[in-house]
Protein backbone atom coordinates (compact mmCIF):
# COMPACT_ATOMS: atom_id res chain seq x y z
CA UNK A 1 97.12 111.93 55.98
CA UNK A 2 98.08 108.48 55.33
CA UNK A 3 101.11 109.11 57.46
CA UNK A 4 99.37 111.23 60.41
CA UNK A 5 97.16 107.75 60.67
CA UNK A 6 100.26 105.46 60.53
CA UNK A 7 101.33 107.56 63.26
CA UNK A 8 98.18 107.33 65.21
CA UNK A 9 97.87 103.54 65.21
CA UNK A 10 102.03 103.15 66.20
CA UNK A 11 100.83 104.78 68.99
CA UNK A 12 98.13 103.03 69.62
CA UNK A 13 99.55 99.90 68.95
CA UNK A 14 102.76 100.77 71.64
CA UNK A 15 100.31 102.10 73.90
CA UNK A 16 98.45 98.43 73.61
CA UNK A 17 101.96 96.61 74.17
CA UNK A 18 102.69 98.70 77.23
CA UNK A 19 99.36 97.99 79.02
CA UNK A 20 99.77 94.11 77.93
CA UNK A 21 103.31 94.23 79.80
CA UNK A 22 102.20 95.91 82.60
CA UNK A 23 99.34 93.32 83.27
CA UNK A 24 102.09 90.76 82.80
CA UNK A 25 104.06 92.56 85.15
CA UNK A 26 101.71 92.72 87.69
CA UNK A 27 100.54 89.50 87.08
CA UNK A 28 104.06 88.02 87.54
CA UNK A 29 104.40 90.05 90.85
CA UNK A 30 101.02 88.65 92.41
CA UNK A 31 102.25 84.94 91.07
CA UNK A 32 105.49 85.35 92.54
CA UNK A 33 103.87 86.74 96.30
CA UNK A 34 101.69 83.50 96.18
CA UNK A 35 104.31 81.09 95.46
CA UNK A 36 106.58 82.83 97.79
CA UNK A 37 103.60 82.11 100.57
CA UNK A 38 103.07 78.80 99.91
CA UNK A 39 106.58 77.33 99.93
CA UNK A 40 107.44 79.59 103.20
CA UNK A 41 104.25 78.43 104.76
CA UNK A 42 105.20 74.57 103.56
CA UNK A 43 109.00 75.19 104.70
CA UNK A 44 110.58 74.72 107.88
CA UNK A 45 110.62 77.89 108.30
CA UNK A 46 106.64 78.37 107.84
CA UNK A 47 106.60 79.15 111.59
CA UNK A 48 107.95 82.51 111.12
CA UNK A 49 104.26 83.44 109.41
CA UNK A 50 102.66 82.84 112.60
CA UNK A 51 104.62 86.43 114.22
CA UNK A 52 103.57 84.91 117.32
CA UNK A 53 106.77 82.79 117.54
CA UNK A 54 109.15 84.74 116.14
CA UNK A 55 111.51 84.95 118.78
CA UNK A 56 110.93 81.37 119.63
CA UNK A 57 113.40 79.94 117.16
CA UNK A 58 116.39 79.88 115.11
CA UNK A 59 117.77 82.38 113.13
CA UNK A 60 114.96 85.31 113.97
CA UNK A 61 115.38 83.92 117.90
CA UNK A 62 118.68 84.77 116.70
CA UNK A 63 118.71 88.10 115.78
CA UNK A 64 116.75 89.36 118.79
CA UNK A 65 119.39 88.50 121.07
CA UNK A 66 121.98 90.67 118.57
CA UNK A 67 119.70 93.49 118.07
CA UNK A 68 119.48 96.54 120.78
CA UNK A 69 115.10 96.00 121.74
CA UNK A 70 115.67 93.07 118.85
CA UNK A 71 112.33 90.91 120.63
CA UNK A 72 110.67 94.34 119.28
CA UNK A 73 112.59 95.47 116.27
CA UNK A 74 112.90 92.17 114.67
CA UNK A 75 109.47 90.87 114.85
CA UNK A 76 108.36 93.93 113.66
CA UNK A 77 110.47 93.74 110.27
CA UNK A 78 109.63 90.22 109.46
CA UNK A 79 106.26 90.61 110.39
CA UNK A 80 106.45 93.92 108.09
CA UNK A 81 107.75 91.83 105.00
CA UNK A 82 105.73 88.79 105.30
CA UNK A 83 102.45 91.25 105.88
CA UNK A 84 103.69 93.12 102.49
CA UNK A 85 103.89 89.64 100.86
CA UNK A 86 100.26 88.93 102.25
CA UNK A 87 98.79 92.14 100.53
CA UNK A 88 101.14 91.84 97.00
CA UNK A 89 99.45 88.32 96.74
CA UNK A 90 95.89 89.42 98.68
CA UNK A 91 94.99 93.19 97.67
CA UNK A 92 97.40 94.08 94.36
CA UNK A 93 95.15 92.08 92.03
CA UNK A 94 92.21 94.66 93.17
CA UNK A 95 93.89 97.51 92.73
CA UNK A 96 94.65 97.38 88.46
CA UNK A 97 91.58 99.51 87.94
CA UNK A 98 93.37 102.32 89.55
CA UNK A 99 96.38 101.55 88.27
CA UNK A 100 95.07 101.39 84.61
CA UNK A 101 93.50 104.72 85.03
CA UNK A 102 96.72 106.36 86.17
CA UNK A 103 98.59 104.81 83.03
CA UNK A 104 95.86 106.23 80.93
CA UNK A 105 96.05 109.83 82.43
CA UNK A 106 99.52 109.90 82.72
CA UNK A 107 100.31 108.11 79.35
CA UNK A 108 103.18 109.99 76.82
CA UNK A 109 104.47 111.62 80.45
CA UNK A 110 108.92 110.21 80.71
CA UNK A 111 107.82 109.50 84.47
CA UNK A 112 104.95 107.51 83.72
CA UNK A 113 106.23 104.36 84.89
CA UNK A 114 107.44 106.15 88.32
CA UNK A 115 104.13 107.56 89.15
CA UNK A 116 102.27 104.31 89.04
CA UNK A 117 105.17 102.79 91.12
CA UNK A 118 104.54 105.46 93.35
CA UNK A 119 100.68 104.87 93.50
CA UNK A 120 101.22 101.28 94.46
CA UNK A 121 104.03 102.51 97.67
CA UNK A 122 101.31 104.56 98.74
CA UNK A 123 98.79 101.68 98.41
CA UNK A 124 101.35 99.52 99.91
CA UNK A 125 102.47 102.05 102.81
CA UNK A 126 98.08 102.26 103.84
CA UNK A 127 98.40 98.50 104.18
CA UNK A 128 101.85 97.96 105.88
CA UNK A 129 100.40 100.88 108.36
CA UNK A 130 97.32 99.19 109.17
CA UNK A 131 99.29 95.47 109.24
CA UNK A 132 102.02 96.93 111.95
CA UNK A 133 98.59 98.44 114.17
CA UNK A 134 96.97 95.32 114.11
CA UNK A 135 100.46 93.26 114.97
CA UNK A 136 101.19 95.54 118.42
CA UNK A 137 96.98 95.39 118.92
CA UNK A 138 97.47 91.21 118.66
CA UNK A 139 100.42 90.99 120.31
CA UNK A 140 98.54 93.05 123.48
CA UNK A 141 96.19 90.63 123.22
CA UNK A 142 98.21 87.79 123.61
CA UNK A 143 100.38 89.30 126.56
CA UNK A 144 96.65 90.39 128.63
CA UNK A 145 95.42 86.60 127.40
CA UNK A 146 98.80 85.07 128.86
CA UNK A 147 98.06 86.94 132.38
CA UNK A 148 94.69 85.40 132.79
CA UNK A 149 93.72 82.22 133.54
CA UNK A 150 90.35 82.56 132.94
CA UNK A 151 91.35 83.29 128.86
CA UNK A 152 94.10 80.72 128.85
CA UNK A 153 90.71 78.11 129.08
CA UNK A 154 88.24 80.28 127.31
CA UNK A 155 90.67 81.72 124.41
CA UNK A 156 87.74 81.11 121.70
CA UNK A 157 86.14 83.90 122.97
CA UNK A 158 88.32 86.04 121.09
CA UNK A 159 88.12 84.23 117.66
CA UNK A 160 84.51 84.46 118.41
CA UNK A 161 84.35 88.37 118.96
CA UNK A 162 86.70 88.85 116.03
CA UNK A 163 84.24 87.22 113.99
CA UNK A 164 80.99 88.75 115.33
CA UNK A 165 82.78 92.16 114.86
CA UNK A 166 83.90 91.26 111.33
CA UNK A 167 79.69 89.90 110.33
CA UNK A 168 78.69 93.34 111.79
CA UNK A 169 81.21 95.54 109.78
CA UNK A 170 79.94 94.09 106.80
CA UNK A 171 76.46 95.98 107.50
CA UNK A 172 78.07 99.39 108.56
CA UNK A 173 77.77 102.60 106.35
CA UNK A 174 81.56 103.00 106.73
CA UNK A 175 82.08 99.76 104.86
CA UNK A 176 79.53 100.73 102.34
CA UNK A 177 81.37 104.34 101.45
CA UNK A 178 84.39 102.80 101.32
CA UNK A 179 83.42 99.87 99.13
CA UNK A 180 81.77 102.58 96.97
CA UNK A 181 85.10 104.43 97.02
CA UNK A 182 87.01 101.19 95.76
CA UNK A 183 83.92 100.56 93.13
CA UNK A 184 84.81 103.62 91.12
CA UNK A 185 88.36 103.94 90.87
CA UNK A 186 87.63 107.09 87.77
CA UNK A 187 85.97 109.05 89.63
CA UNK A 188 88.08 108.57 92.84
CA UNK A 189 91.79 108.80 90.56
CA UNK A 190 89.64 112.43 88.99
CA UNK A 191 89.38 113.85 91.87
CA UNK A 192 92.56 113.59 93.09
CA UNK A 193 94.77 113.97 90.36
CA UNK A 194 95.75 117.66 88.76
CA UNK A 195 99.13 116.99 87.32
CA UNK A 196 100.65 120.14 88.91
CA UNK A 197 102.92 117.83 91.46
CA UNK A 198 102.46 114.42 89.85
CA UNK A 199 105.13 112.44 92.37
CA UNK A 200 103.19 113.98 95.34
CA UNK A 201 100.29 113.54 93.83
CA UNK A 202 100.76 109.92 92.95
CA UNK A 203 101.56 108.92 96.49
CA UNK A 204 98.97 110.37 97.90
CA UNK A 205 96.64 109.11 95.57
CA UNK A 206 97.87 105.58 96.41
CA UNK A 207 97.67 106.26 100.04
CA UNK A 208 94.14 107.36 99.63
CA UNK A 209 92.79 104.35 97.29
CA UNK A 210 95.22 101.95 100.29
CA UNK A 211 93.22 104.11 103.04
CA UNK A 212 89.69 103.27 101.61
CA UNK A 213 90.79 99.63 100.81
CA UNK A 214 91.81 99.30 104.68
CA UNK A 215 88.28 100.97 105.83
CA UNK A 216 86.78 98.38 103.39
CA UNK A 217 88.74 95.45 103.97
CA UNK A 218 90.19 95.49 108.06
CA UNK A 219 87.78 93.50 109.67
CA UNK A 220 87.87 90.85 106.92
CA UNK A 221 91.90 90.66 106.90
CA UNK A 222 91.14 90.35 110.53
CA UNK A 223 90.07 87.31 110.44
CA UNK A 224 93.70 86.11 108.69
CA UNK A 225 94.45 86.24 113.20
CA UNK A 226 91.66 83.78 113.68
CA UNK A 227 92.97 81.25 111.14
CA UNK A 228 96.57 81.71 111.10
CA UNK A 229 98.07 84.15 109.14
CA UNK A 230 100.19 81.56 107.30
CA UNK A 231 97.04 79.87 105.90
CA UNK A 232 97.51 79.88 102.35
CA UNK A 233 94.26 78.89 101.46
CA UNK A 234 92.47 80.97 104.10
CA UNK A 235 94.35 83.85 101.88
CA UNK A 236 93.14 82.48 98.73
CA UNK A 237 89.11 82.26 99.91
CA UNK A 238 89.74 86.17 101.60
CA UNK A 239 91.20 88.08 98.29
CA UNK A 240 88.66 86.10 96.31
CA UNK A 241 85.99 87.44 98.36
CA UNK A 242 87.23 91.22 98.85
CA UNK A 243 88.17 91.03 94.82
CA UNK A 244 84.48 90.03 94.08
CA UNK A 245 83.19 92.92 96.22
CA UNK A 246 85.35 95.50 94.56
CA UNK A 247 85.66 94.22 91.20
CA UNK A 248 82.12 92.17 89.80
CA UNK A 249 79.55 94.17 88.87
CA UNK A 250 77.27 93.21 91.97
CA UNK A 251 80.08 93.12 93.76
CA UNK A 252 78.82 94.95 96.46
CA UNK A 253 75.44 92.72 97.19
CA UNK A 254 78.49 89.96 98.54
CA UNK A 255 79.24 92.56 101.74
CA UNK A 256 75.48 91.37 103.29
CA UNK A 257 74.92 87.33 102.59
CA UNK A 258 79.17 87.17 104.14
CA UNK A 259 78.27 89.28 107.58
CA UNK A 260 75.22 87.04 107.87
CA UNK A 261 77.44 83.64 107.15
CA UNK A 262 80.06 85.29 109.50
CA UNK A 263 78.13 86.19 112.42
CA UNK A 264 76.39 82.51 112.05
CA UNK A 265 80.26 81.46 112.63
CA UNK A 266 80.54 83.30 115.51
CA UNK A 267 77.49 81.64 116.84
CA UNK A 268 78.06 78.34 116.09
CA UNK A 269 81.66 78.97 117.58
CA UNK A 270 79.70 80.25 120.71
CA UNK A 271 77.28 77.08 120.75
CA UNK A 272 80.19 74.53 120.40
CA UNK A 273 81.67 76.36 123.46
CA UNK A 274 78.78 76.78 126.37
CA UNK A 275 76.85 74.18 125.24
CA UNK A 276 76.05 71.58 127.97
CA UNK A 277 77.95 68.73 128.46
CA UNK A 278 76.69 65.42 126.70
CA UNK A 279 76.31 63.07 129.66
């Protein structure tokens, strides 16, 4: 007996270490995304983050030349890894409930390490989708903005709409299922795990906890086009808000008081702009 419980507690006790290092791990990769952010966005090269200018300069300017379709093909990879860089630092933090739950579940299995780094691709893969979507939608935008006047003089209008359309998302019953979805990552990882293809599984389970996050999150990561994607502290204020609707306990009473704060925004942006000139 007094062996069988020596046995039981060494397992424990590894089982304790391995949790504690992957928090560190994850931890370290989050650190590492936001440093990585901040000294590219304080570099010379901080222009890149705004994908707008890509081909404007230097090296990526550059490449597109080289490249067969490179003013396509190599915006679309930089703006690729600096989105993915954008969600390790933004979104990864929010999704360690998940990933704890997996380790539990799948704890004792040789390829338990894989199949969390296989829930986090998928996660990963949901965002990087979404991020290339909204990249050729933006870069529309600017080309139809370019081709009229009328938006070269009024351009606010769009930061406006983009902000009026994020306030009203937060009130939407899509938002609210999908918040739900990211609010109770056992049930969600239950459903959708059966250990009878656990790679396949894994991955899809990440792609479906990435696919909520997206219907939760796209309108406020949005906004990241309104402020300049290479704001660091823009990021900062954005994950802390999305973490404290998915993650604190009344997490999901934040969605409400932020659509009301954002469609003010929009209003005031409106007010600035047709105002009547002081004479």
């Amino acid at each position: 007996m007094t062996t069988q419980a020596s046995d039981v507690a060494g397992g424990g006790a590894r089982a304790a270490d391995r949790n504690i290092f992957f928090r560190a791990l994850i931890a370290c990769l989050v650190v590492s995304a936001w440093i990585t952010l901040w000294f590219w966005s304080n570099s010379p090269y901080g222009r890149y983050l705004d994908h707008g200018r890509w081909t404007d300069f230097g090296v990526a300017a550059a490449i597109c030349r080289v490249l067969p379709a490179g003013d396509v093909v190599a915006p679309a990879l930089l703006y690729a890894a600096g989105w993915l860089l954008m969600i390790a630092a933004m979104m990864l933090p929010t999704t360690l409930p998940v990933l704890e739950i997996v380790r539990r579940i799948t704890a004792g299995r040789p390829d338990a390490n894989l199949l969390t780094w296989l829930v986090i691709s998928g996660y990963g893969l949901a965002w990087l989708c979404f991020g290339l979507a909204a990249h050729a939608a933006d870069w529309l935008l600017h080309a139809a903005v370019e081709r009229s006047a009328w938006f070269v003089v009024n351009g606010w209008v769009v930061g406006a709409a983009v902000l009026g359309i994020a306030g009203l998302f937060q009130f939407s019953a899509l938002k609210y299922r999908c918040l739900d979805k990211c609010r109770t990552p056992f049930g969600f990882v239950i459903e959708r795990w059966r250990g009878k293809a656990p790679a396949l599984e894994a991955l899809r389970l990440g792609l479906g906890h990435g696919a909520f996050c997206v219907g939760c999150c796209w309108a406020l990561m949005l906004l990241m086009f309104v402020v300049g994607t290479g704001s660091v502290g823009w990021m900062l204020a954005l994950s802390a808000v999305m973490a404290a609707e998915k993650n604190l306990p009344g997490g999901h009473h934040v969605a409400a008081p932020l659509g009301v704060g954002l469609l003010a925004w929009a209003g005031f942006v409106v007010f600035l702009n047709l105002r009547p000139p002081v004479v």
